[in-house]
N, C-alpha and C. Protein backbone atom coordinates (compact mmCIF):
# COMPACT_ATOMS: atom_id res chain seq x y z
N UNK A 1 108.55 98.87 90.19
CA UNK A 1 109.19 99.97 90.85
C UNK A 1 110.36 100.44 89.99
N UNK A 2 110.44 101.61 90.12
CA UNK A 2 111.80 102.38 88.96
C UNK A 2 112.65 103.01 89.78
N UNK A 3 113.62 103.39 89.42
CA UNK A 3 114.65 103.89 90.23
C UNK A 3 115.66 104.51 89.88
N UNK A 4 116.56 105.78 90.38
CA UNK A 4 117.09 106.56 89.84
C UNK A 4 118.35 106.65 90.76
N UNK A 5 119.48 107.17 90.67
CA UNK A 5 120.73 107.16 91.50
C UNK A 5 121.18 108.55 91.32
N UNK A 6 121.80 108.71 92.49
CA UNK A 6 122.83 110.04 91.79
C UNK A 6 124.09 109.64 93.48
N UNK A 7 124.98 109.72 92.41
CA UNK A 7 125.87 109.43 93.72
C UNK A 7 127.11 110.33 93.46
N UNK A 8 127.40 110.86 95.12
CA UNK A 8 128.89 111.89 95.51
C UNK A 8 127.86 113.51 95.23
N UNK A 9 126.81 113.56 95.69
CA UNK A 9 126.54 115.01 95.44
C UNK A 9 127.00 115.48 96.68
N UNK A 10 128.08 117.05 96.11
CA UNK A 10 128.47 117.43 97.18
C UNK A 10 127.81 118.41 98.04
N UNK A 11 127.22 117.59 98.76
CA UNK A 11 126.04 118.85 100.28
C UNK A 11 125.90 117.18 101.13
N UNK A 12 125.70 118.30 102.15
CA UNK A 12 125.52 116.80 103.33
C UNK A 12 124.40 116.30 103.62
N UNK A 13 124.67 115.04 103.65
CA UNK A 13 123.11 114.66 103.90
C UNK A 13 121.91 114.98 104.76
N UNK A 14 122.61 115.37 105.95
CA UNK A 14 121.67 116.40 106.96
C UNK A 14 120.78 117.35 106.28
N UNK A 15 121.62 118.14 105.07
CA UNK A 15 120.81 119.10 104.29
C UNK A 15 119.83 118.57 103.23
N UNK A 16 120.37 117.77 102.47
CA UNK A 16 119.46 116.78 101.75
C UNK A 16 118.00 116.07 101.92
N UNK A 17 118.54 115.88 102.97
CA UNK A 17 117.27 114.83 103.95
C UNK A 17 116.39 115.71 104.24
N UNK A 18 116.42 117.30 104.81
CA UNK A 18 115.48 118.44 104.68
C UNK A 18 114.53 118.31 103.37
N UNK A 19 115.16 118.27 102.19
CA UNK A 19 114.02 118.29 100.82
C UNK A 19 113.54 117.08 100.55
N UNK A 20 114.65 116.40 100.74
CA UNK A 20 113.50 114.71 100.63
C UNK A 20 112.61 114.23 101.42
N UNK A 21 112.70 114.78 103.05
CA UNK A 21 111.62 114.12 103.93
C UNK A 21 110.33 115.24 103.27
N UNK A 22 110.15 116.12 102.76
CA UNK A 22 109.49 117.17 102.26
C UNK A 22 108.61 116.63 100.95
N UNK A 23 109.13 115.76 100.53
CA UNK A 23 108.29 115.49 99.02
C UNK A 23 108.22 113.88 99.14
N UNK A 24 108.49 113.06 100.17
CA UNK A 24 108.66 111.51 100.15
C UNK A 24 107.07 111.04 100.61
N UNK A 25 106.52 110.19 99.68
CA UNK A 25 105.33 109.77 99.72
C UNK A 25 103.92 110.45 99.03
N UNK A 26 104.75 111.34 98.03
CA UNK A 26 103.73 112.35 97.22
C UNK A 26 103.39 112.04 95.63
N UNK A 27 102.25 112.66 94.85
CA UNK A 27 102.70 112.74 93.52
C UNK A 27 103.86 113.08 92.70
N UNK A 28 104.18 112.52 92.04
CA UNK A 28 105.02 113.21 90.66
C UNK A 28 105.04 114.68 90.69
N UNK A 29 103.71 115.28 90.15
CA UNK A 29 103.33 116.69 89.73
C UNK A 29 103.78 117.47 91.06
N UNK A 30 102.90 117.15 91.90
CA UNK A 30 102.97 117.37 93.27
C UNK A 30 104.44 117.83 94.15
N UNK A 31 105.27 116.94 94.16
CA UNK A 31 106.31 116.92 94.43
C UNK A 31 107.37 117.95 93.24
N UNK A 32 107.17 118.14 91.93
CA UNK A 32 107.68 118.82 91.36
C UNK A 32 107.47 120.28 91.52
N UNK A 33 106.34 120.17 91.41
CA UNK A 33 105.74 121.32 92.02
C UNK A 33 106.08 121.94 93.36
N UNK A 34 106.46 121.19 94.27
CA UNK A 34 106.38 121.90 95.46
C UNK A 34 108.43 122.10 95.39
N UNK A 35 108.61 121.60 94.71
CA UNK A 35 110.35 121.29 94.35
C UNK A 35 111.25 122.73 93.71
N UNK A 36 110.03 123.31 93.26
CA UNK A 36 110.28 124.66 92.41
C UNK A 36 110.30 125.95 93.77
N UNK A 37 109.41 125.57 94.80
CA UNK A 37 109.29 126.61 95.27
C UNK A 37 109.94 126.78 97.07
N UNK A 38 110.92 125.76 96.92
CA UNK A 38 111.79 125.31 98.13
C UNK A 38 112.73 126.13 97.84
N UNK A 39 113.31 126.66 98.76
CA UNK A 39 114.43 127.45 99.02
C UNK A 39 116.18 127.14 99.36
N UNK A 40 115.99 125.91 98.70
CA UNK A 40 116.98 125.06 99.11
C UNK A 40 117.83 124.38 98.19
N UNK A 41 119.54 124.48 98.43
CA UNK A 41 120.63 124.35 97.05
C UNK A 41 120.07 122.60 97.10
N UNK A 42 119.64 121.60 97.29
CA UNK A 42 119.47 120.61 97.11
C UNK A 42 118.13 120.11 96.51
N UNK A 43 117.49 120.95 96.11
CA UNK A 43 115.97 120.76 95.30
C UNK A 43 116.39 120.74 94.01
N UNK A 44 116.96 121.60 93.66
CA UNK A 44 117.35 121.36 91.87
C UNK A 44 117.98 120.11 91.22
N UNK A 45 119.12 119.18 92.38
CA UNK A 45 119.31 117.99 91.86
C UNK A 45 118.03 116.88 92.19
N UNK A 46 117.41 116.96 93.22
CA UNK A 46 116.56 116.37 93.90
C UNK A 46 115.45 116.15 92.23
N UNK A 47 115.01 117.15 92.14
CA UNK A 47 114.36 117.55 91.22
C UNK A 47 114.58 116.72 89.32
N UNK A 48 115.72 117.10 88.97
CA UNK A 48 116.25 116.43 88.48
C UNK A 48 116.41 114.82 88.53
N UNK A 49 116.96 114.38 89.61
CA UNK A 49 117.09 113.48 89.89
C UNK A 49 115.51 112.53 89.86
N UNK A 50 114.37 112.97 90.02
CA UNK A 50 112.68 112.65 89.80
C UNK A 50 113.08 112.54 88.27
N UNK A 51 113.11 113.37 87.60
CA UNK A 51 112.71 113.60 85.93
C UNK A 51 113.13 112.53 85.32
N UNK A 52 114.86 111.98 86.32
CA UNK A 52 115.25 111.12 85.57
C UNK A 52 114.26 109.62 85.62
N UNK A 53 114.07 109.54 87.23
CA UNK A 53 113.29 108.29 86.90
C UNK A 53 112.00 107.97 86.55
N UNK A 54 111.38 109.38 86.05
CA UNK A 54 109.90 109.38 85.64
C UNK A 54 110.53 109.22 83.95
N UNK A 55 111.49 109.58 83.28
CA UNK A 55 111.98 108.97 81.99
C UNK A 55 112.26 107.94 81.94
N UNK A 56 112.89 107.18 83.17
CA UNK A 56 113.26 105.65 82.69
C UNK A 56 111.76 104.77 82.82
N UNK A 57 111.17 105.21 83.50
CA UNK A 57 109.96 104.29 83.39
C UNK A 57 108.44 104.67 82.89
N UNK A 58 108.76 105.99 81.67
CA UNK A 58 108.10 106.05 80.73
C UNK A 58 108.78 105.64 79.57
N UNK A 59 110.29 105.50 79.27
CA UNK A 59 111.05 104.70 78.69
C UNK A 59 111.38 103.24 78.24
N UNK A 60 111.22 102.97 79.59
CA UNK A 60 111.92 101.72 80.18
C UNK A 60 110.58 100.52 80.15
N UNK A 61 109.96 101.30 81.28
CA UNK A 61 109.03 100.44 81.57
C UNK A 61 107.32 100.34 80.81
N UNK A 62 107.14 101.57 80.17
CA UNK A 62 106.21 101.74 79.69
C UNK A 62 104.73 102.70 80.86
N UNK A 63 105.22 102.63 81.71
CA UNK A 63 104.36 102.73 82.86
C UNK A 63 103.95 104.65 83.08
N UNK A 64 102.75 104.37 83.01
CA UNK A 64 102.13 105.88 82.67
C UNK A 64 102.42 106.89 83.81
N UNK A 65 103.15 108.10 83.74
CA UNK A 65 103.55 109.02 84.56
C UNK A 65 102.66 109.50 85.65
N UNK A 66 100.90 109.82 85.54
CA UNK A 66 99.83 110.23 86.24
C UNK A 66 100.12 109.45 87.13
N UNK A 67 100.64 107.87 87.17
CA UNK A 67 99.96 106.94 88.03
C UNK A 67 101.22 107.06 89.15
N UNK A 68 102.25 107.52 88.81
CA UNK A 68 103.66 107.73 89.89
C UNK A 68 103.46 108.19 91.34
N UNK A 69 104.07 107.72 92.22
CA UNK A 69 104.25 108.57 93.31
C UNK A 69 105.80 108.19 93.79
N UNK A 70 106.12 108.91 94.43
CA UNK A 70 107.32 108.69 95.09
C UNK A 70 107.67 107.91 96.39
N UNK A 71 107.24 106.61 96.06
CA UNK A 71 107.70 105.55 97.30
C UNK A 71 108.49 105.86 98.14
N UNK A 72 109.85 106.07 97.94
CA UNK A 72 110.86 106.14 98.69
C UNK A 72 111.99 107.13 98.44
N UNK A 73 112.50 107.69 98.54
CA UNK A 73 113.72 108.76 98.59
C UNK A 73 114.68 108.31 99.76
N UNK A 74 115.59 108.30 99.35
CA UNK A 74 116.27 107.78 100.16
C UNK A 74 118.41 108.57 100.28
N UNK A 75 118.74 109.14 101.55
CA UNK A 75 119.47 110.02 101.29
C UNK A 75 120.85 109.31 102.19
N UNK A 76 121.75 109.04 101.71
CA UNK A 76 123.14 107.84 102.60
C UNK A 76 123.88 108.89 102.42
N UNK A 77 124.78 108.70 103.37
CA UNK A 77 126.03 109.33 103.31
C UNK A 77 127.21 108.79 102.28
N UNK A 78 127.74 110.09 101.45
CA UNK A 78 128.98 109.49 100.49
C UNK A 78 130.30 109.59 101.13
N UNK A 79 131.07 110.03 100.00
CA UNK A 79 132.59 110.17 100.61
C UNK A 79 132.64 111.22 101.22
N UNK A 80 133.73 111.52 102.48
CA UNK A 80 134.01 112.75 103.34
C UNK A 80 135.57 112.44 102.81
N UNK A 81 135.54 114.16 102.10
CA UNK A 81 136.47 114.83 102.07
C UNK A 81 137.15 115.45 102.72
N UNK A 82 138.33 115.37 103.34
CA UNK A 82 139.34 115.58 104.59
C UNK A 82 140.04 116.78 104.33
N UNK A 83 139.80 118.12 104.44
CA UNK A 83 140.61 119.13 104.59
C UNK A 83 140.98 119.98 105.49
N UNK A 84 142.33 120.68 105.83
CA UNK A 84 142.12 121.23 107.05
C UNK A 84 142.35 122.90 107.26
N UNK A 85 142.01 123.58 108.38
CA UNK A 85 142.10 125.10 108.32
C UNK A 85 143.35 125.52 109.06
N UNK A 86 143.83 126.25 108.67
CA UNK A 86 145.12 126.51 109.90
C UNK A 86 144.47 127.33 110.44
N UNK A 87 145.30 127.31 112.02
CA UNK A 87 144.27 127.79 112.87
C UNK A 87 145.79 128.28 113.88
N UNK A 88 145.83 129.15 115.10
CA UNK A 88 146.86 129.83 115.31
C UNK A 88 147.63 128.79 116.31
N UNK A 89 149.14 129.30 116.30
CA UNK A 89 150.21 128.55 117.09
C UNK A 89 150.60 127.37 115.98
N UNK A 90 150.43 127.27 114.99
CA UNK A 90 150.39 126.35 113.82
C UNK A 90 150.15 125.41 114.03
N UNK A 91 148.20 124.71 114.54
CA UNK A 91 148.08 124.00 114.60
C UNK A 91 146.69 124.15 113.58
N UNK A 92 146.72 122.35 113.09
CA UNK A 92 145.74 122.77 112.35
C UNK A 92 144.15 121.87 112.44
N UNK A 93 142.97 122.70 112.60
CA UNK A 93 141.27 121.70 112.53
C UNK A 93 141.04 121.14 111.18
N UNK A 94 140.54 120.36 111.60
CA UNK A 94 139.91 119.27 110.36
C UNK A 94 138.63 119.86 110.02
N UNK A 95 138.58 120.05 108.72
CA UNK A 95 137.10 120.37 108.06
C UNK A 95 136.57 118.79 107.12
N UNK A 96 135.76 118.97 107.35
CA UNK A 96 134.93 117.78 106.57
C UNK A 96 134.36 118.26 105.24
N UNK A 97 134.06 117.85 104.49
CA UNK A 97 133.24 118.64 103.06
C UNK A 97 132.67 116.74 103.29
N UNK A 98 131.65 116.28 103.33
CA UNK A 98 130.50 115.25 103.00
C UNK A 98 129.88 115.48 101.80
N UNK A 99 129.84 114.20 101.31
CA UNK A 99 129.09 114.31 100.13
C UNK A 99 127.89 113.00 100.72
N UNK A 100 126.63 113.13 99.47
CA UNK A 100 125.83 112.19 99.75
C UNK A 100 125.13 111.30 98.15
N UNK A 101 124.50 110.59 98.75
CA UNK A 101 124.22 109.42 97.80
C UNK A 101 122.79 109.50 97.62
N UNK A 102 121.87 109.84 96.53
CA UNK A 102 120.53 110.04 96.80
C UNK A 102 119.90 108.52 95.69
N UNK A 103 118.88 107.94 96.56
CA UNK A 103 117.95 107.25 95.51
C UNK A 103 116.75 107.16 95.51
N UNK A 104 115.98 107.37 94.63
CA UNK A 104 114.63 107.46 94.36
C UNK A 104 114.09 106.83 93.62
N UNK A 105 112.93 105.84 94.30
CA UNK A 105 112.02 105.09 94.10
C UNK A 105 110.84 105.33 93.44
N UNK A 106 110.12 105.09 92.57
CA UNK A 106 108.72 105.77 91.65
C UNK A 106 107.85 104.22 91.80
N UNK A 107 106.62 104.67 92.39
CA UNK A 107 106.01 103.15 92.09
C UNK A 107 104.51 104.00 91.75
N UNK A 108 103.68 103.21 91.22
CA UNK A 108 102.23 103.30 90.62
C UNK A 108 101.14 103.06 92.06
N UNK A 109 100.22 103.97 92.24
CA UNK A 109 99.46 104.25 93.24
C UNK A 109 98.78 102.64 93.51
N UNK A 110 98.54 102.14 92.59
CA UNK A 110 97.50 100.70 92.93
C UNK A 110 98.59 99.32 93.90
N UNK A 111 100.16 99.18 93.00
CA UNK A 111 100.61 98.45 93.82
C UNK A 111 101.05 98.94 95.50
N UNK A 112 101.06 99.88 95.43
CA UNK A 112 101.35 100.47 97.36
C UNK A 112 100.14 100.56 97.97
N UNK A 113 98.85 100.37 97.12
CA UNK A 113 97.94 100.26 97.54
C UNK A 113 97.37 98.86 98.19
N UNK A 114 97.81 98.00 97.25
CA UNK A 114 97.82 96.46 97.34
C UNK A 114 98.54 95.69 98.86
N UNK A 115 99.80 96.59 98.77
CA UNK A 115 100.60 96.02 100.09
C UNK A 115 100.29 96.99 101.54
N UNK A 116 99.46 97.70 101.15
CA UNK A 116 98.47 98.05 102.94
C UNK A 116 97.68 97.77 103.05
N UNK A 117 96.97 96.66 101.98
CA UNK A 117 95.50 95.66 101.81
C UNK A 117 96.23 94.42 102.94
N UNK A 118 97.40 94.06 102.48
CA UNK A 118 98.30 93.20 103.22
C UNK A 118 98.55 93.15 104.36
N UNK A 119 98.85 94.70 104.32
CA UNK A 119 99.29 94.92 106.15
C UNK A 119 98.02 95.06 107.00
N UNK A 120 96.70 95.17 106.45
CA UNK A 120 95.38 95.67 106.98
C UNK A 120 95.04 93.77 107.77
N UNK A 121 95.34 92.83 106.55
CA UNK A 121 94.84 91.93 106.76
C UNK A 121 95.45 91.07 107.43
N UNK A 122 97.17 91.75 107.69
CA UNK A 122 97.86 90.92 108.72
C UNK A 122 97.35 91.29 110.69
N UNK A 123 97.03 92.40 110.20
CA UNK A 123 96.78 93.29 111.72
C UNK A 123 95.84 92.73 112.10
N UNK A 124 94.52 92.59 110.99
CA UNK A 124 93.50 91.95 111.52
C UNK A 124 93.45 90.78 111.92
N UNK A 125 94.29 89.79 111.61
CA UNK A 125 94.22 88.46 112.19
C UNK A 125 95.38 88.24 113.61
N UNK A 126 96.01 89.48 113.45
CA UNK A 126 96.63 89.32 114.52
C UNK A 126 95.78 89.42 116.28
N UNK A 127 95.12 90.58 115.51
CA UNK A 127 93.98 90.95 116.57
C UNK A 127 92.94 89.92 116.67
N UNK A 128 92.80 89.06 115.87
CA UNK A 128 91.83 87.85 115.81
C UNK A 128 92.33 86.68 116.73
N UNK A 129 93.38 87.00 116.74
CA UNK A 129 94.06 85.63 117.09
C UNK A 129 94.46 86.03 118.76
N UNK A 130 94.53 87.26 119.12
CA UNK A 130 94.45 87.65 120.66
C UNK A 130 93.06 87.31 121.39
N UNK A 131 92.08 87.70 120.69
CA UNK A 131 90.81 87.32 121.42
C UNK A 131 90.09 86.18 121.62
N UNK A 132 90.11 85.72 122.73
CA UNK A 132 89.46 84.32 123.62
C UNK A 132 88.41 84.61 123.83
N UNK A 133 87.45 83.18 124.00
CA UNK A 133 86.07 83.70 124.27
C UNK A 133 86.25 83.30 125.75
N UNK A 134 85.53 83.55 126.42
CA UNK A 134 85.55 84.23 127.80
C UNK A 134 83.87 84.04 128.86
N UNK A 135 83.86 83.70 129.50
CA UNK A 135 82.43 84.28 130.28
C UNK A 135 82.16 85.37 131.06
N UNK A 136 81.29 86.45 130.82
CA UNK A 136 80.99 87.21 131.37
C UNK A 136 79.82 87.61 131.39
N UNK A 137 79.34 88.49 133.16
CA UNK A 137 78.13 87.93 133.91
C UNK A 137 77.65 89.53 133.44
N UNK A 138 76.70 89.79 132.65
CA UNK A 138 75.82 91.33 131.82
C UNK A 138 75.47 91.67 133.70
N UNK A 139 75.50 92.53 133.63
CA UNK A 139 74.88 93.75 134.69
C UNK A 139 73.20 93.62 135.12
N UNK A 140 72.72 93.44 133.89
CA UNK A 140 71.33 93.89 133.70
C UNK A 140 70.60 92.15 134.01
N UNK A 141 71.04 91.61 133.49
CA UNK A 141 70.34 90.23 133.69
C UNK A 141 71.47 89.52 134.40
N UNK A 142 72.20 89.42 135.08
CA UNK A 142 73.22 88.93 135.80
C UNK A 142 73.20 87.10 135.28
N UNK A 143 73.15 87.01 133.41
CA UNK A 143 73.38 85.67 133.37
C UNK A 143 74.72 85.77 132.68
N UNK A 144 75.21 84.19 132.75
CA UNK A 144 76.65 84.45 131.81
C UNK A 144 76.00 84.03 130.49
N UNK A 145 77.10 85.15 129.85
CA UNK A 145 77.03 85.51 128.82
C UNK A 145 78.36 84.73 127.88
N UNK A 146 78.79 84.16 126.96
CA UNK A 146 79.76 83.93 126.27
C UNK A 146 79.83 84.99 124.78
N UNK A 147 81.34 85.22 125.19
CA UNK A 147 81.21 86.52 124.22
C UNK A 147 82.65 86.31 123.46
N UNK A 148 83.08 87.16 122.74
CA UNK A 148 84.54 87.03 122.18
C UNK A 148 85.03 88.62 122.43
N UNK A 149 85.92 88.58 123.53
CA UNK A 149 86.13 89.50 124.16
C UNK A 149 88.47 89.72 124.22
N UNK A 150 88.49 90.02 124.62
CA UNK A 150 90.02 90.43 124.96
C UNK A 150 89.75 90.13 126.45
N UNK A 151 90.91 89.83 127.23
CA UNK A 151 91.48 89.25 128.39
C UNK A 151 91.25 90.79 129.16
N UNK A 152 91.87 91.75 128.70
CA UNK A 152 91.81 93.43 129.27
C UNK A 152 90.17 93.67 129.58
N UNK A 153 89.65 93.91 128.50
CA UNK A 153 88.28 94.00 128.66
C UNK A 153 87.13 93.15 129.47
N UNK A 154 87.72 91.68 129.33
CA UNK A 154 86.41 90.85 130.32
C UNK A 154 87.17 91.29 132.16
N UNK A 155 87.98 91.78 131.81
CA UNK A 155 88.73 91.95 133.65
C UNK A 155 87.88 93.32 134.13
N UNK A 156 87.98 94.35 133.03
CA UNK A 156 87.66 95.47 133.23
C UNK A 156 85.74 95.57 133.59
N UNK A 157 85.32 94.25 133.04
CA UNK A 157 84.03 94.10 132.89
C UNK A 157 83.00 93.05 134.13
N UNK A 158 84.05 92.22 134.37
CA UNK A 158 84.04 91.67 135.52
C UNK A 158 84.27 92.75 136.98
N UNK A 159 84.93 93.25 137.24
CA UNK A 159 84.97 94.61 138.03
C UNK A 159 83.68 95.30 138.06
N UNK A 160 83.09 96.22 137.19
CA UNK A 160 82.46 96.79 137.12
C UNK A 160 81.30 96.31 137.19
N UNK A 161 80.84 94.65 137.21
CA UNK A 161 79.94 93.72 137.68
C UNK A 161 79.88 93.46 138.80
N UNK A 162 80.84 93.20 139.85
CA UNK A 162 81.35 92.88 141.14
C UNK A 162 80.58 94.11 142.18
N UNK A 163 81.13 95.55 141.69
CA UNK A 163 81.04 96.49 142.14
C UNK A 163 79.80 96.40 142.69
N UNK A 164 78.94 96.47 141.06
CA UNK A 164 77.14 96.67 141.25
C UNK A 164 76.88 96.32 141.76
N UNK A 165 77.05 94.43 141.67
CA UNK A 165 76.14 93.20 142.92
C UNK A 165 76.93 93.86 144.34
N UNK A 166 78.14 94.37 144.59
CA UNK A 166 78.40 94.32 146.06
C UNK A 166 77.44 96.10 146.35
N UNK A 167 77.45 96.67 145.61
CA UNK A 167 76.37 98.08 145.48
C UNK A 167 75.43 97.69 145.71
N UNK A 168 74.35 96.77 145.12
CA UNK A 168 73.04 96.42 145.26
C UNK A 168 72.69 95.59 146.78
N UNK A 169 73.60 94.89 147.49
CA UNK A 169 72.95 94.26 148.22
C UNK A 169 73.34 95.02 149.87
């Protein structure tokens, strides 16, 4: 993973966070591309701020640019600058000027690919590990049946067995 900083840009992060939730989880190209045609004073550092870390880790790391996407973007609040307006009877409001802290993450399509192989195979055993086997009586041949079922489902199935035999007789 590569990574880029830019810290104290002065716009607030509220505004920031508009262009980054906009290009977070995309290509390189993609995201540059769509970076050009945003209407917004925070795309040009945003923008910038990509180039730099697609150089450090064609630099740095050796790691081929096609394969980039943008993991993470990530937009914190910096220093707030304290100034104030006079305002009438000579009293005076506080203006804020916020600055923010941007960082951006570049990782290669195969390892983010690798860690939702992970999360696929945690889910699945989680769900493995909920289901009990169970007896339940089929409709059609009214024998028990042993099945590997969920607790929700043999209730819902048992019911709808009950029903019939008290229907049928």
């Amino acid at each position: 993973m590569v990574t880029a900083r830019l810290q104290n840009y002065r716009q607030s992060p509220r505004k920031v966070r508009l262009v980054a939730n906009f290009i977070r989880g995309k290509k390189i190209a993609d995201a540059l591309m769509q970076l050009d045609f945003v209407a917004k004073k925070a795309a040009d550092p945003i923008r910038k701020l990509i180039a730099s870390a697609v150089a450090n880790a064609k630099n740095n790391d050796k790691i081929n640019v096609d394969d980039l996407i943008i993991k993470e973007i990530r937009v914190d609040k910096g220093v707030t600058l304290y100034r104030s307006m006079p305002r009438a009877h000579g009293r005076a409001f506080p203006i804020r000027k916020r600055c923010s802290h941007l960082i951006v993450s570049l990782d290669t399509k195969k390892s983010t690919a690798r860690t939702t192989d992970k999360k696929l195979t945690k889910a699945q055993k989680k769900s493995a590990s909920q289901k009990k086997v169970t007896s339940v009586v089929t409709p059609k041949t009214e024998k028990v049946a042993t099945e590997k079922v969920t607790k929700k489902v043999a209730k819902k199935v048992t019911k709808k067995v009950v029903k019939k035999i008290v229907d049928n007789k």
